[in-house]
N, C-alpha and C. Protein backbone atom coordinates (compact mmCIF):
# COMPACT_ATOMS: atom_id res chain seq x y z
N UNK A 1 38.02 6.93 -29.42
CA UNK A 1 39.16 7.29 -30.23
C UNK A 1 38.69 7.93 -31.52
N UNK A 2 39.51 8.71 -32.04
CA UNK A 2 39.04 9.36 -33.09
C UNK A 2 39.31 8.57 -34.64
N UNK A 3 38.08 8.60 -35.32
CA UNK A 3 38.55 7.58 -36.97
C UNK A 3 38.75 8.54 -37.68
N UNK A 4 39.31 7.95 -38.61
CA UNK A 4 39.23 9.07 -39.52
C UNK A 4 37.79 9.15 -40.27
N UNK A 5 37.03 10.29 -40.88
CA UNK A 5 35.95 10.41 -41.41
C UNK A 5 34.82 10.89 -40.70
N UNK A 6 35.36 10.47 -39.30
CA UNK A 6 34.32 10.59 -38.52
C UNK A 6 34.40 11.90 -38.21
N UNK A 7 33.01 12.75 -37.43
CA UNK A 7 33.48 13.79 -36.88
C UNK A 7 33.56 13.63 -35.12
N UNK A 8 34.42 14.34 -34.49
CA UNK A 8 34.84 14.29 -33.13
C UNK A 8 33.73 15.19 -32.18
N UNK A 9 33.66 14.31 -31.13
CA UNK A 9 33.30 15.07 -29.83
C UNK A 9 34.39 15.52 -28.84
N UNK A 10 34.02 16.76 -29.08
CA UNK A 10 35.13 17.37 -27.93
C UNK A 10 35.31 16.91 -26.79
N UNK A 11 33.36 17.08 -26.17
CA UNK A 11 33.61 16.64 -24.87
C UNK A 11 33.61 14.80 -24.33
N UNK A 12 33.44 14.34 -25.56
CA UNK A 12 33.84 12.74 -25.30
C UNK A 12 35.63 12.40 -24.85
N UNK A 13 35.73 13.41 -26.26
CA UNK A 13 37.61 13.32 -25.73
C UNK A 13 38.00 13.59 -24.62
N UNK A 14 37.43 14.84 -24.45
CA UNK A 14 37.87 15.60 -22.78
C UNK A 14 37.60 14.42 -21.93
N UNK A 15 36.74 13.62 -21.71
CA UNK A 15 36.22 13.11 -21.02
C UNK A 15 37.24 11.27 -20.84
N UNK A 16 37.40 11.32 -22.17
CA UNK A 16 38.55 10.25 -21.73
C UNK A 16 40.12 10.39 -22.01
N UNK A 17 40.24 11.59 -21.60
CA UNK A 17 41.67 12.32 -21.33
C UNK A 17 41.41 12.39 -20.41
N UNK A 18 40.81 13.13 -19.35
CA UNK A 18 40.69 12.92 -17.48
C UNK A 18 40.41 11.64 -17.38
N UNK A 19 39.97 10.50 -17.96
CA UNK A 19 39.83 8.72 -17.22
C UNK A 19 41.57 8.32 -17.18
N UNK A 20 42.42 8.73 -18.50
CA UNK A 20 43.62 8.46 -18.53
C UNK A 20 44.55 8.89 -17.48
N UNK A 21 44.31 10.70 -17.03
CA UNK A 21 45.08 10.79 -15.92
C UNK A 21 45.75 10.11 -14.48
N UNK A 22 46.63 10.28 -13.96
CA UNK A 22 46.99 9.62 -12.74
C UNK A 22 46.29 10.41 -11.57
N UNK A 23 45.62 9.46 -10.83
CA UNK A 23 45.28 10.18 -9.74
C UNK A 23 45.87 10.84 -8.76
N UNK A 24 44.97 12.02 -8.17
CA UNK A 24 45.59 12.91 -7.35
C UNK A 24 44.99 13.00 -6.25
N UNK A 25 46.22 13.20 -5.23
CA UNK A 25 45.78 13.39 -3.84
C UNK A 25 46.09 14.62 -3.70
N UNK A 26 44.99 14.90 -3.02
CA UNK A 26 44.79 16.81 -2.92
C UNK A 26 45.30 16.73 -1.50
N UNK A 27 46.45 17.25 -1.11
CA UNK A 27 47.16 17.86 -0.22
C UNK A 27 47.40 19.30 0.40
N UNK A 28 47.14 20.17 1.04
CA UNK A 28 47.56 21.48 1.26
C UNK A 28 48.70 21.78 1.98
N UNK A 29 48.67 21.05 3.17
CA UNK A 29 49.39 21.19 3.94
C UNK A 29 50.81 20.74 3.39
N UNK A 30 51.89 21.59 4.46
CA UNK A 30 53.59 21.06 3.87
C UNK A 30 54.06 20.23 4.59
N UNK A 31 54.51 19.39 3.54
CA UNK A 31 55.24 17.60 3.92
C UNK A 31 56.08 18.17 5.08
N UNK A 32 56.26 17.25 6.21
CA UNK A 32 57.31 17.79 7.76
C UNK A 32 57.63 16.53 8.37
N UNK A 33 58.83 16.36 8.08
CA UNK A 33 59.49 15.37 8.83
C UNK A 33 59.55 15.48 10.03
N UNK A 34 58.95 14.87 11.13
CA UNK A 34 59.34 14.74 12.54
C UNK A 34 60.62 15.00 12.93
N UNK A 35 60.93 15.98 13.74
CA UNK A 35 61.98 16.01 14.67
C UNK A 35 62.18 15.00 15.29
N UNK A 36 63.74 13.82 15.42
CA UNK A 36 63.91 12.86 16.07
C UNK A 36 63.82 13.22 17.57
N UNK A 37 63.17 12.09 18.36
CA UNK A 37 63.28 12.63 19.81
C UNK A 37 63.99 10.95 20.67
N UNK A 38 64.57 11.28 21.44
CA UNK A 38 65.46 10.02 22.21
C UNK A 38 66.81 11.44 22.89
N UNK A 39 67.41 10.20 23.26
CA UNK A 39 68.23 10.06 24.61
C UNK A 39 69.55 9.28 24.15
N UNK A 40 70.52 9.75 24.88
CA UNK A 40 71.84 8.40 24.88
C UNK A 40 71.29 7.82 26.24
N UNK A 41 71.78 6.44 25.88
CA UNK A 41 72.13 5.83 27.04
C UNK A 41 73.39 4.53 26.72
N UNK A 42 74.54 5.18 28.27
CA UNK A 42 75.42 4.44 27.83
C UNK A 42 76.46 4.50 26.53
N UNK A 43 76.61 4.07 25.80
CA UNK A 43 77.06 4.31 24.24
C UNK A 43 76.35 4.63 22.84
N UNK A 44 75.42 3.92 23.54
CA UNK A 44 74.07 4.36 22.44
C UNK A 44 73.19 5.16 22.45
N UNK A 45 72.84 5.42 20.61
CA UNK A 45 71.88 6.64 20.83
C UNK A 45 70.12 5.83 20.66
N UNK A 46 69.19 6.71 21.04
CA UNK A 46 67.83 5.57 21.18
C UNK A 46 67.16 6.81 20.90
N UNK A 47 66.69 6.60 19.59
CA UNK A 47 65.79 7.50 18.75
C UNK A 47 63.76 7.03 19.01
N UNK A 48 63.30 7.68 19.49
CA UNK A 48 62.22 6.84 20.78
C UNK A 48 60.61 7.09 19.38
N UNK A 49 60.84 7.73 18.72
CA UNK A 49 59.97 8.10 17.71
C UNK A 49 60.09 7.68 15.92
N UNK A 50 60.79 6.76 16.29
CA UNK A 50 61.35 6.16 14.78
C UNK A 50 59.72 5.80 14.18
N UNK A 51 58.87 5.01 14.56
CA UNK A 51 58.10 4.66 14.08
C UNK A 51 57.64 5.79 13.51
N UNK A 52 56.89 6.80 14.00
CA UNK A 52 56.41 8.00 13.89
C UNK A 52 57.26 8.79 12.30
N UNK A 53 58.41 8.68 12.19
CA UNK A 53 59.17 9.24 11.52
C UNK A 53 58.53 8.22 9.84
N UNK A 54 58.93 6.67 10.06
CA UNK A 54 58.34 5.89 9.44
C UNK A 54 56.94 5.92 8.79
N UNK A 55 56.21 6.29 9.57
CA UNK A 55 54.78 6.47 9.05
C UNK A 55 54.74 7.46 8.39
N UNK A 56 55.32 8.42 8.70
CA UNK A 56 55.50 9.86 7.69
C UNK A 56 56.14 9.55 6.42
N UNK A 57 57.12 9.04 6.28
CA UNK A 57 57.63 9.10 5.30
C UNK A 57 57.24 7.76 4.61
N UNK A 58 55.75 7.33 4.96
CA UNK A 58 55.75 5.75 4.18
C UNK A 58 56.59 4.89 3.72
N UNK A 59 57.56 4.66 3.96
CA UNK A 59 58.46 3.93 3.70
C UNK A 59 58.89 2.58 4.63
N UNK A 60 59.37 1.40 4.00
CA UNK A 60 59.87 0.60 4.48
C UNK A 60 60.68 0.40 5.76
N UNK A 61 60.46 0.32 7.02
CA UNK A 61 61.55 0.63 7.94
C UNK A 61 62.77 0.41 7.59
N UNK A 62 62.78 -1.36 7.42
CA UNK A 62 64.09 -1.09 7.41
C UNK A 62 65.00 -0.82 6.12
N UNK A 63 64.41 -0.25 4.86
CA UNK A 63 65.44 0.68 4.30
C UNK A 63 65.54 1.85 4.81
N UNK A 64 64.61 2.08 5.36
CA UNK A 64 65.02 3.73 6.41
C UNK A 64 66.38 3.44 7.01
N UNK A 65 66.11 1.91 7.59
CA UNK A 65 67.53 1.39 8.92
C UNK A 65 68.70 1.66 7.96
N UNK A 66 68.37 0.95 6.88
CA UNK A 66 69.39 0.65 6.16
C UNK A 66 70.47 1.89 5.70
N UNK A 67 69.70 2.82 4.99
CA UNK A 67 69.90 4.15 5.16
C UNK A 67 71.28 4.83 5.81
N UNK A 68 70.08 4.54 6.91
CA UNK A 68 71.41 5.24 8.50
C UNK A 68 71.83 4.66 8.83
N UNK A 69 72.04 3.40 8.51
CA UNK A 69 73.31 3.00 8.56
C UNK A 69 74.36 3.11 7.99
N UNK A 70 74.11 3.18 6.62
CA UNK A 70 75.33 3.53 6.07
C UNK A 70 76.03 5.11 6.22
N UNK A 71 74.64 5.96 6.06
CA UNK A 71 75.33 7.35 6.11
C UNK A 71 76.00 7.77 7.54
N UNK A 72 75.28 6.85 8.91
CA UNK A 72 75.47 7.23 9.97
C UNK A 72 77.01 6.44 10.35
N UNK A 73 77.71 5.41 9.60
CA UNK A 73 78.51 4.73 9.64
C UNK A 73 78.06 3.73 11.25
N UNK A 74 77.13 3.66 11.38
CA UNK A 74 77.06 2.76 12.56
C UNK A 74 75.97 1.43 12.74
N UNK A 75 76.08 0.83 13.60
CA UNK A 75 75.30 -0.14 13.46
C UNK A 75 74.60 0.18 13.85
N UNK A 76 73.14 -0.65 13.70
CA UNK A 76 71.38 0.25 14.52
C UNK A 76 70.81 -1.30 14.53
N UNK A 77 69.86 -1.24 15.35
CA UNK A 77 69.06 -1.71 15.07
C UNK A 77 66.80 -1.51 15.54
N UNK A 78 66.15 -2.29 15.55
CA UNK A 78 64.90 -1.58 15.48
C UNK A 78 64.27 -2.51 16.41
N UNK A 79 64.03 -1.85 17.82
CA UNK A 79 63.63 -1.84 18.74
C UNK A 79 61.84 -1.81 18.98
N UNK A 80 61.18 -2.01 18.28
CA UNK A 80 59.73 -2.27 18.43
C UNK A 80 59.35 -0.47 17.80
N UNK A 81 58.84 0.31 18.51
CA UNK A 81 58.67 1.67 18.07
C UNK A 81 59.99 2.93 17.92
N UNK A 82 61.26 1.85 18.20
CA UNK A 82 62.15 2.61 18.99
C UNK A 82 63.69 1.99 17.64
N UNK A 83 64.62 3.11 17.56
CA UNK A 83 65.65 2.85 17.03
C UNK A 83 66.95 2.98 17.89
N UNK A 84 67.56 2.36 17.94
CA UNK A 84 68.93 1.70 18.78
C UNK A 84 69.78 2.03 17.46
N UNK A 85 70.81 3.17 17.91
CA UNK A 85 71.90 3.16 17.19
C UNK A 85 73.45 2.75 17.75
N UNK A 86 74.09 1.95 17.47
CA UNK A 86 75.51 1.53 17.96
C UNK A 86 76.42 2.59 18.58
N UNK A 87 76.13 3.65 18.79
CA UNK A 87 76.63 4.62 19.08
C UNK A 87 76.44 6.24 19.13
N UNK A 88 77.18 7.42 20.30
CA UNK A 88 77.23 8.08 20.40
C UNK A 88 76.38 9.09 19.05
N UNK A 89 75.52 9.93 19.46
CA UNK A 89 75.08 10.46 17.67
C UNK A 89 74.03 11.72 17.82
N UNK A 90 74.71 13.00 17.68
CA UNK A 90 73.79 14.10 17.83
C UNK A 90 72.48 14.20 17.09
N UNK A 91 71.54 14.75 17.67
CA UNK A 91 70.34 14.22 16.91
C UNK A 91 69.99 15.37 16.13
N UNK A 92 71.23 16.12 16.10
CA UNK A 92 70.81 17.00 14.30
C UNK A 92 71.68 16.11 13.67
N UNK A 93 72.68 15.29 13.44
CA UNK A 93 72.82 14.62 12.60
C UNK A 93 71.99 14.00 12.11
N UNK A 94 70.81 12.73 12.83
CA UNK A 94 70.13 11.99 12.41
C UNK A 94 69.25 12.87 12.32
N UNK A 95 68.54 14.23 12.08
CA UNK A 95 68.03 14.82 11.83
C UNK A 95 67.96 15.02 10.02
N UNK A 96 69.53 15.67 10.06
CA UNK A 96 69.59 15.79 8.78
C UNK A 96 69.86 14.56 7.63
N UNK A 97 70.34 13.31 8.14
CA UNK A 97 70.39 12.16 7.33
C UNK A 97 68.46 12.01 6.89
N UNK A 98 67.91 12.11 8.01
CA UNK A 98 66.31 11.66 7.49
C UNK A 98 66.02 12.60 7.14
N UNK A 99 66.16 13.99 6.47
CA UNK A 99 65.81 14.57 5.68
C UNK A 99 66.56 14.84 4.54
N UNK A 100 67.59 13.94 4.49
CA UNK A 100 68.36 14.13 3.22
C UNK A 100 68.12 13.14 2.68
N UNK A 101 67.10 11.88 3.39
CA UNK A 101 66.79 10.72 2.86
C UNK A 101 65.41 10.94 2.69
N UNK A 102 64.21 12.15 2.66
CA UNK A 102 62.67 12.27 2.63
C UNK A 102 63.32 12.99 0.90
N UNK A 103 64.52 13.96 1.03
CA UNK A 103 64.92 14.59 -0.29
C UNK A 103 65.05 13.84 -1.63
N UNK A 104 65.76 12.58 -1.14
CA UNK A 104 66.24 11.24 -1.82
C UNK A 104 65.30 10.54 -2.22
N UNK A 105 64.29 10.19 -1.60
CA UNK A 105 63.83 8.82 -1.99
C UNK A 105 62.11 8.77 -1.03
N UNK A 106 61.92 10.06 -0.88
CA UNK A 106 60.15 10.45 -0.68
C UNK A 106 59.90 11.47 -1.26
N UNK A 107 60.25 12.59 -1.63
CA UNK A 107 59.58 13.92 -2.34
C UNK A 107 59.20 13.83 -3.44
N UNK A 108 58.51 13.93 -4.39
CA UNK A 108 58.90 14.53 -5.96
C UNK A 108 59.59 15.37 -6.45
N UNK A 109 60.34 15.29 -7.48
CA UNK A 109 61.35 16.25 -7.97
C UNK A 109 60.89 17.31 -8.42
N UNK A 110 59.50 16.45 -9.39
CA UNK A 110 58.73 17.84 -9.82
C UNK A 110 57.65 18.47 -9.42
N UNK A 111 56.64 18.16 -8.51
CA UNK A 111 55.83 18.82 -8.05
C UNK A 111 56.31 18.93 -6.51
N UNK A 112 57.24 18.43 -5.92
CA UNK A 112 57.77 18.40 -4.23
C UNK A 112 56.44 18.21 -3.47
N UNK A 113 55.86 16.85 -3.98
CA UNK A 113 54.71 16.23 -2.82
C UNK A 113 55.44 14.63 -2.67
N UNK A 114 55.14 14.49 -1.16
CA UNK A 114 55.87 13.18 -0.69
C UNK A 114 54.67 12.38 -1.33
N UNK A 115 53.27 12.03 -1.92
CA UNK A 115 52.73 11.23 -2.32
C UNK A 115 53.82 10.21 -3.89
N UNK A 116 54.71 9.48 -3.26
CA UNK A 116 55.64 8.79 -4.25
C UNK A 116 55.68 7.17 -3.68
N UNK A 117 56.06 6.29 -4.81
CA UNK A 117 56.22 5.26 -4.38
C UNK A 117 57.71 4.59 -4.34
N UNK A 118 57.99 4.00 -4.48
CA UNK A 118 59.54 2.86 -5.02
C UNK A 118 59.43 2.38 -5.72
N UNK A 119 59.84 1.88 -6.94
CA UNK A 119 59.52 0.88 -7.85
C UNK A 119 60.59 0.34 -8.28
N UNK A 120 60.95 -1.05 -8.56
CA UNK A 120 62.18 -1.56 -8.79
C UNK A 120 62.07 -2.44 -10.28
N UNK A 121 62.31 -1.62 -11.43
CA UNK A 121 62.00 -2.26 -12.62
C UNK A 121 64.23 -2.86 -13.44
N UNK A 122 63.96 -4.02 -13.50
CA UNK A 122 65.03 -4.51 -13.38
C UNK A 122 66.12 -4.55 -12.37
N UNK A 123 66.97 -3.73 -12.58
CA UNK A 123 67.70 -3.70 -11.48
C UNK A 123 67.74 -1.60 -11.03
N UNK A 124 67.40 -0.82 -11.87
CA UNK A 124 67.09 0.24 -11.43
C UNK A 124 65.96 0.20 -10.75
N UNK A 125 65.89 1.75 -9.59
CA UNK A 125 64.91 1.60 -8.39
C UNK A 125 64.43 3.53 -9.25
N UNK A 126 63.30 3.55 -9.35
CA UNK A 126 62.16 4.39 -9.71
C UNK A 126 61.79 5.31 -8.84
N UNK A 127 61.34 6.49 -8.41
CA UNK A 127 60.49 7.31 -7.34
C UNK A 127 59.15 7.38 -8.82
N UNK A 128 57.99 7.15 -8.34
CA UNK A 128 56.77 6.97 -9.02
C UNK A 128 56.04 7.82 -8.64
N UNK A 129 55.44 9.02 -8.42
CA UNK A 129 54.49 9.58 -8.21
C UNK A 129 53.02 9.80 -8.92
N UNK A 130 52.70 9.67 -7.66
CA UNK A 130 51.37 9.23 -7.80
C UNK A 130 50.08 10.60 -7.78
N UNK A 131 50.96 11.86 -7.38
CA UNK A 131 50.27 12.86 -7.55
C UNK A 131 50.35 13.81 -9.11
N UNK A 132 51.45 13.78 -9.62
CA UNK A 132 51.80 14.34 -10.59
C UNK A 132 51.61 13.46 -12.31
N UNK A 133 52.16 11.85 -11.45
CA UNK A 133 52.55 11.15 -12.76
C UNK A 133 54.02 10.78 -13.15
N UNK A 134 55.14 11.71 -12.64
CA UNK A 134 56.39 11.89 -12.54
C UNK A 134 57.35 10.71 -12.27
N UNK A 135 57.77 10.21 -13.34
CA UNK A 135 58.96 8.54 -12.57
C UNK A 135 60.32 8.82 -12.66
N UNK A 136 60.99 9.05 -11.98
CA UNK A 136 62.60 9.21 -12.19
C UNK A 136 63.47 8.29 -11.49
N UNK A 137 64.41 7.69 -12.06
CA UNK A 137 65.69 6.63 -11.17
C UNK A 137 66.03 7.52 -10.25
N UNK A 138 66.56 7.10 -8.75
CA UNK A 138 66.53 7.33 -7.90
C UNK A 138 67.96 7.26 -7.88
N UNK A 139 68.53 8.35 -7.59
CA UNK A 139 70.52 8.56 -7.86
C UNK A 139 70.70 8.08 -6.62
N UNK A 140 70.03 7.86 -5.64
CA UNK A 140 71.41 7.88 -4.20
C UNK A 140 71.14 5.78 -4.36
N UNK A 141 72.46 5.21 -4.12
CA UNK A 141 72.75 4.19 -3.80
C UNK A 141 72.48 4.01 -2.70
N UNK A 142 72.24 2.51 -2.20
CA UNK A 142 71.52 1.52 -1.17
C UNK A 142 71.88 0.43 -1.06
């Protein structure tokens, strides 16, 4: 730190201004949500790659569930690698709910890299990134 009187090293400072930074994950490639893949059967829809979708978007399954459920208005539930939805359900809908939910509550606002976390400080919920540094409350309700 700098005293007063003293004289400064540039490159000491420099040097603990990069220890302070947040680390970065060097990424090139563009963030891509899996295309849902499944079948109806019967009344229900059976999304056969949920896990897959999950791992991408690091996130909690079942607030993913939770999610589509509400936007999908239906009941679901989570079938080992596999998602069971209560009903009939084109799979560009659940297409576009899980990417209106990677928009929501995985991207960064400001650099648009999914390296983000959740953070729940009181009763507000945080997107934290971990590539940029970037924390913003998270507008969509849950």
């Amino acid at each position: 730190m700098l005293q007063p009187g003293m004289p400064f090293n540039y490159q000491q400072l420099l040097k603990e201004g990069k220890a302070k930074l947040p680390e970065r994950s060097i990424t090139k490639e563009r963030f891509q949500v899996p295309a849902v893949t499944g079948h109806v059967e019967g009344n229900k829809t059976i999304i056969s790659n949920f896990s897959t979708i999950i791992s991408m978007l690091q996130r909690d399954a079942n607030h993913v569930l939770k999610y589509l459920q509400r936007e999908l208005a239906t009941p679901a539930t989570i079938d080992g690698p596999r998602l069971v939805l209560g009903r009939k359900i084109s799979s560009s809908s659940v297409n576009q709910k899980i990417q209106q939910y990677a928009r929501d509550f995985v991207v960064c606002k400001e650099c648009d890299k999914p390296d983000t976390k959740l953070i729940r400080e009181d009763r507000v919920l945080f997107l934290k990134c971990t590539a940029c540094g970037a924390k913003e409350p998270v507008k969509a309700k849950l």
